[in-house]
PDB file of N, CA and C in Angstrom:
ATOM      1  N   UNK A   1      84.559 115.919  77.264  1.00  0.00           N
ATOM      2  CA  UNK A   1      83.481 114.966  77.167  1.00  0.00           C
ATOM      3  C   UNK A   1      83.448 114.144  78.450  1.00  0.00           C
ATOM      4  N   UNK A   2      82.413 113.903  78.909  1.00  0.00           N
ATOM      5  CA  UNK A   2      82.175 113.209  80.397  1.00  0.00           C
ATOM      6  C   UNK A   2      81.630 111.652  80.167  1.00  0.00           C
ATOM      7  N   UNK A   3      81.967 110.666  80.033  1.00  0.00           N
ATOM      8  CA  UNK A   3      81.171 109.699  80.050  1.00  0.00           C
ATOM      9  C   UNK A   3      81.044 108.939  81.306  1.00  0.00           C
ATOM     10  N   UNK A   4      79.739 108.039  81.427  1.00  0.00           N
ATOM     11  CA  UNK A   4      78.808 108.043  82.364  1.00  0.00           C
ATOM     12  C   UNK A   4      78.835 106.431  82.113  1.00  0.00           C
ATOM     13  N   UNK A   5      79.698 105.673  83.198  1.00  0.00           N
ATOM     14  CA  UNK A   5      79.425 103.960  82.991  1.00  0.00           C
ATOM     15  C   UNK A   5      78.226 103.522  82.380  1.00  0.00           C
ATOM     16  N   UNK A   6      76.951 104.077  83.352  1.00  0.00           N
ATOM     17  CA  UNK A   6      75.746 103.586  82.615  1.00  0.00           C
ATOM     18  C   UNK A   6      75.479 104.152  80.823  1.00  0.00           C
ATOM     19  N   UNK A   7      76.268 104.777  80.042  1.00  0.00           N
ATOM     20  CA  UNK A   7      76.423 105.510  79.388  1.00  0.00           C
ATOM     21  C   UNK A   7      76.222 104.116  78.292  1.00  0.00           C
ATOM     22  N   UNK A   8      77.786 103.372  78.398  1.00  0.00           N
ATOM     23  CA  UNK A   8      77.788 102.233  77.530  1.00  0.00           C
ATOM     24  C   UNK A   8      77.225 101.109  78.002  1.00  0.00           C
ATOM     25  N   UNK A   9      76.581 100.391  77.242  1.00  0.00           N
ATOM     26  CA  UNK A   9      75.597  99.337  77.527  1.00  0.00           C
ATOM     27  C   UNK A   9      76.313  97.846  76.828  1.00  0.00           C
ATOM     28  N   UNK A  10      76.682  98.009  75.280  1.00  0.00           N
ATOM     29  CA  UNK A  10      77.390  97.067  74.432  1.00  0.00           C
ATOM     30  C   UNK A  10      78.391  97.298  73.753  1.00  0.00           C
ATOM     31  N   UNK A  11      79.163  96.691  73.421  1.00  0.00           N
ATOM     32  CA  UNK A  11      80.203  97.182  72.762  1.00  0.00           C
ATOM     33  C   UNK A  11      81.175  96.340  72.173  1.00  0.00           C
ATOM     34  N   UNK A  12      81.507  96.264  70.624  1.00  0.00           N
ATOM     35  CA  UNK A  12      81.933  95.032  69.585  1.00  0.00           C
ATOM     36  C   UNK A  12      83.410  95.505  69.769  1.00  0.00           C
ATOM     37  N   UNK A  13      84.230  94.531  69.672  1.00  0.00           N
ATOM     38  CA  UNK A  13      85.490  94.853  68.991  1.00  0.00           C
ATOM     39  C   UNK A  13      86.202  93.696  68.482  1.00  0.00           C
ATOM     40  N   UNK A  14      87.499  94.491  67.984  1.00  0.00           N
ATOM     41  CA  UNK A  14      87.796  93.613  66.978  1.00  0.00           C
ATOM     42  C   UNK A  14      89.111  93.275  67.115  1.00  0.00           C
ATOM     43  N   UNK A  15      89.870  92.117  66.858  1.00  0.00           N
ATOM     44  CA  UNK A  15      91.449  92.142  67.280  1.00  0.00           C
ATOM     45  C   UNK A  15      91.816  90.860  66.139  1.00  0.00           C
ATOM     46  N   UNK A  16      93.050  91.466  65.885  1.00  0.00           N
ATOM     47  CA  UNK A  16      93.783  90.170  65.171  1.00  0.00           C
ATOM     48  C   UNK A  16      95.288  90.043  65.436  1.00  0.00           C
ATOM     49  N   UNK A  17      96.009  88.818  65.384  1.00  0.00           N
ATOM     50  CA  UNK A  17      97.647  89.314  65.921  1.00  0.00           C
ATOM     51  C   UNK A  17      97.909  87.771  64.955  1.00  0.00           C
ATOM     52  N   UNK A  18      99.525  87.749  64.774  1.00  0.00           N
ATOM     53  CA  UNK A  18     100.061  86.760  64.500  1.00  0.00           C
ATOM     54  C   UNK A  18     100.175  85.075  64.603  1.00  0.00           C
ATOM     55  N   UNK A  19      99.583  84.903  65.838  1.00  0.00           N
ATOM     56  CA  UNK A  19      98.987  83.413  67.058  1.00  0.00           C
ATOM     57  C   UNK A  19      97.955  83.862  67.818  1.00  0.00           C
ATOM     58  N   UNK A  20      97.499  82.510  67.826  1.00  0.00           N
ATOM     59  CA  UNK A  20      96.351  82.577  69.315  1.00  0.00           C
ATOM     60  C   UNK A  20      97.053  83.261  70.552  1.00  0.00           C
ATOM     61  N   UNK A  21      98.119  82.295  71.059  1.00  0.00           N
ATOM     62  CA  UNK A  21      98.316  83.256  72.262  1.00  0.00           C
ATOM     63  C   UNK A  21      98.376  84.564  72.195  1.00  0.00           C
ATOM     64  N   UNK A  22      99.024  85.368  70.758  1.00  0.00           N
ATOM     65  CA  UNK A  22      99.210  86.728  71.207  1.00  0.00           C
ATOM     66  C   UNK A  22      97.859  87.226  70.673  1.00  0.00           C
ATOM     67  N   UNK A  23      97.117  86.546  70.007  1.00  0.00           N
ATOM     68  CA  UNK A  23      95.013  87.362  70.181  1.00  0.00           C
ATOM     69  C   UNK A  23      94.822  87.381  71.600  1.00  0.00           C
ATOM     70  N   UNK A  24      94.892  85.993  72.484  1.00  0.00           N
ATOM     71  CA  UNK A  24      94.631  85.576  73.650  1.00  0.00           C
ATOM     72  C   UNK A  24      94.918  87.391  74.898  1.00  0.00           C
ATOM     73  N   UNK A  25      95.856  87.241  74.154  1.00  0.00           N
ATOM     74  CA  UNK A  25      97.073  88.515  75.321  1.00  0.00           C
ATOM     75  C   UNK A  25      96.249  89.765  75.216  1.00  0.00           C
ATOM     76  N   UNK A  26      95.955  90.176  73.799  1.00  0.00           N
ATOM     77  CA  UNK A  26      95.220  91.272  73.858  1.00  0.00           C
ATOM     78  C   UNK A  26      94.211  91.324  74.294  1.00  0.00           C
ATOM     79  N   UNK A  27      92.937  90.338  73.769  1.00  0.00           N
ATOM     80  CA  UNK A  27      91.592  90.422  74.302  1.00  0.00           C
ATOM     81  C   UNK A  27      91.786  90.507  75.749  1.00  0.00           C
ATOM     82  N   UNK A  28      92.559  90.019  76.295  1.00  0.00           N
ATOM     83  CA  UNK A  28      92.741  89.743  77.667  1.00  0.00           C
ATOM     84  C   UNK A  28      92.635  91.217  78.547  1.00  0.00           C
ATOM     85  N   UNK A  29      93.989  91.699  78.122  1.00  0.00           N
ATOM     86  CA  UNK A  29      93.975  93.122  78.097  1.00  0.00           C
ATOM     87  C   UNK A  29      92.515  93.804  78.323  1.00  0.00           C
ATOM     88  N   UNK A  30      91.592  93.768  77.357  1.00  0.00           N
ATOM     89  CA  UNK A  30      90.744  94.486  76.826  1.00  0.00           C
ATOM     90  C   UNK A  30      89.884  94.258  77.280  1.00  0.00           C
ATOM     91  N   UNK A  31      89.998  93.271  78.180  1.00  0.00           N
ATOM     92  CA  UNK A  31      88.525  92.746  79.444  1.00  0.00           C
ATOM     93  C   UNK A  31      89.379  93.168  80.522  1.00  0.00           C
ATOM     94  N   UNK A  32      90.361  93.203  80.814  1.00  0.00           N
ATOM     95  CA  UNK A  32      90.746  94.388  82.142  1.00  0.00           C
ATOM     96  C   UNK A  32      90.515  95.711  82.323  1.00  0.00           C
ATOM     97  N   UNK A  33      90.482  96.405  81.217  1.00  0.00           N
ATOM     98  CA  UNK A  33      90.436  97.624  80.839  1.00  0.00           C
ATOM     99  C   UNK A  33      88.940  98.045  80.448  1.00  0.00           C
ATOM    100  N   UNK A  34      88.122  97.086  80.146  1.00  0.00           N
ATOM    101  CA  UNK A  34      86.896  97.372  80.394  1.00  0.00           C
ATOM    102  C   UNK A  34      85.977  96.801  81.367  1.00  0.00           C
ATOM    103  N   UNK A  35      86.688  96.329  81.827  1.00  0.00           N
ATOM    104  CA  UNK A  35      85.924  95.674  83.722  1.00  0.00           C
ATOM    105  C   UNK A  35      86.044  97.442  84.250  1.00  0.00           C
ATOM    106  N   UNK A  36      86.726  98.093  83.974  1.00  0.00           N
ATOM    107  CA  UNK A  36      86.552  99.642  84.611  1.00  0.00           C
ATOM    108  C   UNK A  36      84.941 100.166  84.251  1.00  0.00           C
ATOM    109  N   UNK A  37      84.875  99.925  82.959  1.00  0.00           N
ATOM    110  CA  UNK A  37      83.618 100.765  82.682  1.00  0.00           C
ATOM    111  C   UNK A  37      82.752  99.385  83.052  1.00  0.00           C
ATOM    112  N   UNK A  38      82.583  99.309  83.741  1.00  0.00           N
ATOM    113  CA  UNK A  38      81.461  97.656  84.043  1.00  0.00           C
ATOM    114  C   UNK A  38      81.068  97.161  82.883  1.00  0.00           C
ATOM    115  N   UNK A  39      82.022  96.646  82.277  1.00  0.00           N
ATOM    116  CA  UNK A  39      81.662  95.810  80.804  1.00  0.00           C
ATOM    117  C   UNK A  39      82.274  94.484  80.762  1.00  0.00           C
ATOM    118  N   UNK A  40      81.055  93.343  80.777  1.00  0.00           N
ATOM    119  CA  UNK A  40      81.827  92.022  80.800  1.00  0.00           C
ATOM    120  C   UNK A  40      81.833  91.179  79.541  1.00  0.00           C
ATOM    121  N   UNK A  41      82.823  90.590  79.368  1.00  0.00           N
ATOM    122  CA  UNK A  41      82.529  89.466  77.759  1.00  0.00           C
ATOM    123  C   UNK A  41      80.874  89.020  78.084  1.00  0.00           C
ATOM    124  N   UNK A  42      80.295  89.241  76.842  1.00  0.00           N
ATOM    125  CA  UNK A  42      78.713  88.621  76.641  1.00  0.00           C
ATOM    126  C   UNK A  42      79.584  87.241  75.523  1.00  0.00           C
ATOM    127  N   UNK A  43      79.822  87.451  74.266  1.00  0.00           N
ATOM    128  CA  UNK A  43      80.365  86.485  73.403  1.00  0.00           C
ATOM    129  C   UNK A  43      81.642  86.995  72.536  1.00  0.00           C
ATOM    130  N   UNK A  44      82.152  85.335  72.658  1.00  0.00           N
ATOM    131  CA  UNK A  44      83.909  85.671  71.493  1.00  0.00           C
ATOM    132  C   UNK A  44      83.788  84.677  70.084  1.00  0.00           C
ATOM    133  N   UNK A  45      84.353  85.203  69.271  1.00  0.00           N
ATOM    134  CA  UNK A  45      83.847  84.807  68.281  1.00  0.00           C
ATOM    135  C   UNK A  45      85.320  84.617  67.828  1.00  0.00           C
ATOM    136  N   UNK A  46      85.871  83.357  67.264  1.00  0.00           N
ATOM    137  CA  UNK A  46      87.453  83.882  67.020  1.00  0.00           C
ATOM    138  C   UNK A  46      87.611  82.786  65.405  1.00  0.00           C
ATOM    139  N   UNK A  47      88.818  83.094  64.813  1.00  0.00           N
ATOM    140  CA  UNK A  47      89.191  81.974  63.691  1.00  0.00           C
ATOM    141  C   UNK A  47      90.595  81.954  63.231  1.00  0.00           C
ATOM    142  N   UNK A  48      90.835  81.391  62.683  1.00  0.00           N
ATOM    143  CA  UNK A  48      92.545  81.447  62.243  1.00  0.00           C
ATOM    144  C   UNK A  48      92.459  81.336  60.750  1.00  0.00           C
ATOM    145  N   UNK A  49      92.957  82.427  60.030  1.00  0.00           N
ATOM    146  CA  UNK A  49      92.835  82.804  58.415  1.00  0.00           C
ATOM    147  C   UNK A  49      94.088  82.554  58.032  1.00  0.00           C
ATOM    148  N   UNK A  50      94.189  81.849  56.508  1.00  0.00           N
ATOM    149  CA  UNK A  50      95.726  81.670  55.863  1.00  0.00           C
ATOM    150  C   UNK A  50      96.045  83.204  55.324  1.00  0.00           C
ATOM    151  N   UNK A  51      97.130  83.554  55.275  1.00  0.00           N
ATOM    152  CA  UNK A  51      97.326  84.722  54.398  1.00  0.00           C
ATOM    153  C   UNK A  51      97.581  84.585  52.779  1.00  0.00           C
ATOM    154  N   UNK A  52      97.627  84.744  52.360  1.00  0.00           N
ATOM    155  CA  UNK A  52      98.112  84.211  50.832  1.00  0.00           C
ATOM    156  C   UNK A  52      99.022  84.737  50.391  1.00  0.00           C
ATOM    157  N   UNK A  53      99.779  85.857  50.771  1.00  0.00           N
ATOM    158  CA  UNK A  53     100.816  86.518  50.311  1.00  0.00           C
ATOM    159  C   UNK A  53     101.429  85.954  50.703  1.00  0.00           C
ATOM    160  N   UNK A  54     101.586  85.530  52.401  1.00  0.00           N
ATOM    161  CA  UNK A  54     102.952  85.368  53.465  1.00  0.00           C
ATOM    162  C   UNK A  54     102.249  83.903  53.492  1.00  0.00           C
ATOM    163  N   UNK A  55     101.215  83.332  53.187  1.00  0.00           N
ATOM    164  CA  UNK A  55     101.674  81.314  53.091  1.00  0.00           C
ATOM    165  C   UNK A  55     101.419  81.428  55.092  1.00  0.00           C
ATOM    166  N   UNK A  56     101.427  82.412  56.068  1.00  0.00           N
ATOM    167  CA  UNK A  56     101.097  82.176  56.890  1.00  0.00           C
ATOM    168  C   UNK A  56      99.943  81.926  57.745  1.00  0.00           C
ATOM    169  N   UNK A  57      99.316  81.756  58.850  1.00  0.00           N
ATOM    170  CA  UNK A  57      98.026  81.975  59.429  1.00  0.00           C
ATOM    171  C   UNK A  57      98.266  82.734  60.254  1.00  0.00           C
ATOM    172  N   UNK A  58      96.919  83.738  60.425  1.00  0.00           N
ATOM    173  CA  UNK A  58      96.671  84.871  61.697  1.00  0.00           C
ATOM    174  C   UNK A  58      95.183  85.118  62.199  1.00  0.00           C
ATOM    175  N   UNK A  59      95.312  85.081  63.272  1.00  0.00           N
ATOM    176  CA  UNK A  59      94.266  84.880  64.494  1.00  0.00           C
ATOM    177  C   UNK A  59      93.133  86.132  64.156  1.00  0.00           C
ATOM    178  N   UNK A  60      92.014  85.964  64.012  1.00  0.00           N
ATOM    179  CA  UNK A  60      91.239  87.403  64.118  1.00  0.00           C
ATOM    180  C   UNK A  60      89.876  87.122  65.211  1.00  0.00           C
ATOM    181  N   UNK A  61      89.503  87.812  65.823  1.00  0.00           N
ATOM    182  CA  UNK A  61      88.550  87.806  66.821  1.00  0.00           C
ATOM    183  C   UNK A  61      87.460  88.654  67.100  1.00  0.00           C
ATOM    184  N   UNK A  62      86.409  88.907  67.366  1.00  0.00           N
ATOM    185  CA  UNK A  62      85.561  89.753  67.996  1.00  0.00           C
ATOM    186  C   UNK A  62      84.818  89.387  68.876  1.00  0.00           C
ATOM    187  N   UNK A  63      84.857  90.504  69.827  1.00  0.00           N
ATOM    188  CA  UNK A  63      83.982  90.258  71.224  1.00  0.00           C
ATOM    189  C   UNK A  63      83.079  91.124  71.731  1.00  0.00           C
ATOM    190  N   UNK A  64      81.948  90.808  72.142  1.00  0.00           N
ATOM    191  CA  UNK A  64      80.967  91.529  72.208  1.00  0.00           C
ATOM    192  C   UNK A  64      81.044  91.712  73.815  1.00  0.00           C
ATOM    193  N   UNK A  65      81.050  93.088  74.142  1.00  0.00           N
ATOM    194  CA  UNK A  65      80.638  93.345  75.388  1.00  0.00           C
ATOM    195  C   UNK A  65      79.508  93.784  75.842  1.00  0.00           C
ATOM    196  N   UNK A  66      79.446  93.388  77.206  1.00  0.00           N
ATOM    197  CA  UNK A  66      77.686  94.256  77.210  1.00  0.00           C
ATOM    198  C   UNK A  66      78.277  94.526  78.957  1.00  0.00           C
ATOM    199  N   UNK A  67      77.292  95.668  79.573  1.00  0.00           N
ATOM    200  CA  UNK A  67      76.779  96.742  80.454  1.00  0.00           C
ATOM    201  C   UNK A  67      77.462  94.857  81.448  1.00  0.00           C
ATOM    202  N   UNK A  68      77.841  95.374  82.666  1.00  0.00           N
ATOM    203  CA  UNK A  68      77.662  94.134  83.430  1.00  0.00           C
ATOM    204  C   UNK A  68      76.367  93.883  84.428  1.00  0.00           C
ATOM    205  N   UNK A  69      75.822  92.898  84.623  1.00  0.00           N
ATOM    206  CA  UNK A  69      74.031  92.865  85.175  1.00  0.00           C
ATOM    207  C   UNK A  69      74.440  92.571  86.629  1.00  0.00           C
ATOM    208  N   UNK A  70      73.457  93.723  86.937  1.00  0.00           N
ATOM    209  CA  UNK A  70      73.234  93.582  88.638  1.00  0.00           C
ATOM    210  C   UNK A  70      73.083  92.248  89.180  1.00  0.00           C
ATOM    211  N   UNK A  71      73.836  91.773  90.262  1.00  0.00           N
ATOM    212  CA  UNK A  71      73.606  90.506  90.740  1.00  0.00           C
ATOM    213  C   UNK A  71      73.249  90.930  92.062  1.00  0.00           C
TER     214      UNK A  71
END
C-alpha cells in the first residue's frame, strides 16, 4: 500500500494513561510522528475520569489532526 501525504487530510485520535504528564508524553509523541505526514494539532480535547473500581483518576484525550496549511 503506498500512501500519499496529501492522501490524509484529518485525523482523530485517542489516548489515555495513568496522569497528565504521562497523556502529555504520548500525545507529544504523536505530533512528532505525525509532523512526518504534514499533520498538525487542529484541537485537544482532554479530562481526568475517577475509576470506580481502583478509587483512582486517569487522563483520557483526543486530538484532532488536520493536513498542515500552506503558509
Amino acid at each position: 500500500m503506498i500512501l500519499r501525504p496529501d492522501a490524509i487530510h484529518d485525523k482523530v485520535e485517542f489516548f489515555e494513561a495513568e496522569n497528565l504528564q504521562r497523556l502529555e508524553e504520548k500525545i507529544q509523541q504523536k505530533i512528532d510522528i505525525n509532523a512526518d505526514l504534514l499533520l498538525e494539532v487542529y484541537h485537544v480535547a482532554y479530562q481526568i475520569v475517577p475509576d470506580d473500581k481502583t478509587g483512582r483518576n486517569y487522563a483520557t484525550a483526543s486530538v484532532h489532526f488536520k493536513q498542515r496549511s500552506s503558509r
